[in-house]
Protein backbone atom coordinates (compact mmCIF):
# COMPACT_ATOMS: atom_id res chain seq x y z
CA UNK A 1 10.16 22.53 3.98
CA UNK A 2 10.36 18.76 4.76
CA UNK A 3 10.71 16.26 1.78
CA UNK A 4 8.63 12.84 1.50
CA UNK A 5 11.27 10.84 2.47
CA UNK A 6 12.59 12.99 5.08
CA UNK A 7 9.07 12.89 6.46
CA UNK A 8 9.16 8.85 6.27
CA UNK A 9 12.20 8.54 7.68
CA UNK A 10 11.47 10.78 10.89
CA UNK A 11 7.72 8.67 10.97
CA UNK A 12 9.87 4.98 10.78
CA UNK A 13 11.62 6.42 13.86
CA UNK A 14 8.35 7.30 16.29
CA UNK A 15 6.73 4.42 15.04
CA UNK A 16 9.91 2.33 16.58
CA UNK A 17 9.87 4.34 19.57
CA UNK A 18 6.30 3.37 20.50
CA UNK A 19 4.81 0.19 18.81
CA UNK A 20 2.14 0.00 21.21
CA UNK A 21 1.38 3.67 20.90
CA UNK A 22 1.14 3.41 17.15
CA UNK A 23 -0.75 0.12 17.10
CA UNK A 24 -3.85 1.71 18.61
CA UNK A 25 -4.55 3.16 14.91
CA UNK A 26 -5.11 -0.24 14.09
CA UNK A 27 -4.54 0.23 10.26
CA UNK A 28 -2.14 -0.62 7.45
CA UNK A 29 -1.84 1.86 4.86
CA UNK A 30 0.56 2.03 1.23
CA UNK A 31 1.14 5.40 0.23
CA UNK A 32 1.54 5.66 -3.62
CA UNK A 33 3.73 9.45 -3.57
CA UNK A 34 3.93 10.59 -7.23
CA UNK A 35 6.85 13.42 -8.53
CA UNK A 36 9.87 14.11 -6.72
CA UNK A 37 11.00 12.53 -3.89
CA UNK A 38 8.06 10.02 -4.25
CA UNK A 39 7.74 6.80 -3.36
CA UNK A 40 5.44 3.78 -2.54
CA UNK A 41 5.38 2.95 1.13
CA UNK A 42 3.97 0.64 3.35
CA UNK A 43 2.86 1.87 6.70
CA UNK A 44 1.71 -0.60 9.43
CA UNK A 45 0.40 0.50 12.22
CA UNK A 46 -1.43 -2.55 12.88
CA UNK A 47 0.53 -5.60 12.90
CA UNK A 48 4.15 -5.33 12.91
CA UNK A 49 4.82 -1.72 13.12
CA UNK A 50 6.54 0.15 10.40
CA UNK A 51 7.53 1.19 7.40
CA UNK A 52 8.84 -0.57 4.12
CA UNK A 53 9.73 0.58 0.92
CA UNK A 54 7.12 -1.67 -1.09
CA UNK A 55 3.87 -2.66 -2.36
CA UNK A 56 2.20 -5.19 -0.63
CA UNK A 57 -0.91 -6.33 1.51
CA UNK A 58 -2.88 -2.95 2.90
CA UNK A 59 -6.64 -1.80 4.53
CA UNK A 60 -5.96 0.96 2.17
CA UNK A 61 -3.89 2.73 -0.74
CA UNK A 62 -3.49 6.26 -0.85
CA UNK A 63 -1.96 8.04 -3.73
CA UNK A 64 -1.43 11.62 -3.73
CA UNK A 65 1.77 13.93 -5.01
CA UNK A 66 4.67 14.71 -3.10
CA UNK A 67 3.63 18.09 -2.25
CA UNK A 68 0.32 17.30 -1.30
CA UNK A 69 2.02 14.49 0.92
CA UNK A 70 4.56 16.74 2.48
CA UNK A 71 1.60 19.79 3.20
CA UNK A 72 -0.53 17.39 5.03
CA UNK A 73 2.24 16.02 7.00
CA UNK A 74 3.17 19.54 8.13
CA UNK A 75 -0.46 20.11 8.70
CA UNK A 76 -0.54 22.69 6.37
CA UNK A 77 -4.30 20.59 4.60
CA UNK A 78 -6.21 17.98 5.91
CA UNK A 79 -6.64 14.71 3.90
CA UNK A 80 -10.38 15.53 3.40
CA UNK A 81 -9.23 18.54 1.87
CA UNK A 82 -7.31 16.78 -0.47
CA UNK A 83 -9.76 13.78 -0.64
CA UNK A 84 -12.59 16.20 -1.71
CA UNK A 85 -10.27 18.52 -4.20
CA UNK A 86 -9.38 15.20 -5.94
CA UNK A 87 -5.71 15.39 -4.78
CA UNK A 88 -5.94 12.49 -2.80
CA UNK A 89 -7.32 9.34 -3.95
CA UNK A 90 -7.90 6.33 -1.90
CA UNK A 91 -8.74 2.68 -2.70
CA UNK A 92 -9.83 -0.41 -0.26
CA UNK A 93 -11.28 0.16 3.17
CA UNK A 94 -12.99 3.98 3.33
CA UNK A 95 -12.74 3.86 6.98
CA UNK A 96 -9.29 3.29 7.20
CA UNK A 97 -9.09 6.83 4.93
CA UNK A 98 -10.94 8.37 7.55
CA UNK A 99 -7.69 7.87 10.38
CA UNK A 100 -5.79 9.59 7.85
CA UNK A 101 -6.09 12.95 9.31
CA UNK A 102 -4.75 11.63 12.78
CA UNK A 103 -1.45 10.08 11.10
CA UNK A 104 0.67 13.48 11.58
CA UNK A 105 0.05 13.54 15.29
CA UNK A 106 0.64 9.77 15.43
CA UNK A 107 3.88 9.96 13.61
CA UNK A 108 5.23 13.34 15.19
């Protein structure tokens, strides 16, 4: 099974591979990953594609647990699964939440 970072790491990579690609999402999202493994992550796929290990300016936050992270990553759940279970939460712009389902074919 693929950890959070692990997953991160391997997304950082495709995203550098193909900006342009990426960019069409046209969305910057921080990913607040609670328990182990966690993190909080910036993900732009917007203006200067990437990924930091930070807080900062977003369209939206997501906060979810590791496990739930990793699972929807590896397609195992959807986000509106986990958005409508209550193991997802999301904060700012509710139509930026709604790409979230295409990130793991983005960042494959």
């Amino acid at each position: 099974m693929s950890q959070a970072r692990q997953i991160i790491e391997q997304a950082a990579q495709r995203i550098a591979q193909d900006t342009d690609r990426v960019r069409q999402v046209g969305a910057v999202f921080r990913f607040v990953v609670d328990g182990n493994d966690g993190g909080n992550w910036l993900v732009d796929l917007k203006h200067e594609p990437g990924i930091r290990e930070t807080g900062g300016d977003s369209d939206c936050v997501v906060a979810l647990s590791a496990d739930d992270f990793v699972a929807l990553f590896d397609g195992r759940v959807s986000a509106q699964e986990l958005f409508f279970t209550g193991r997802l939460r999301v904060t700012g712009d509710m139509g930026c939440a709604v790409k979230l389902d295409s990130l793991p074919g983005v960042l494959r």
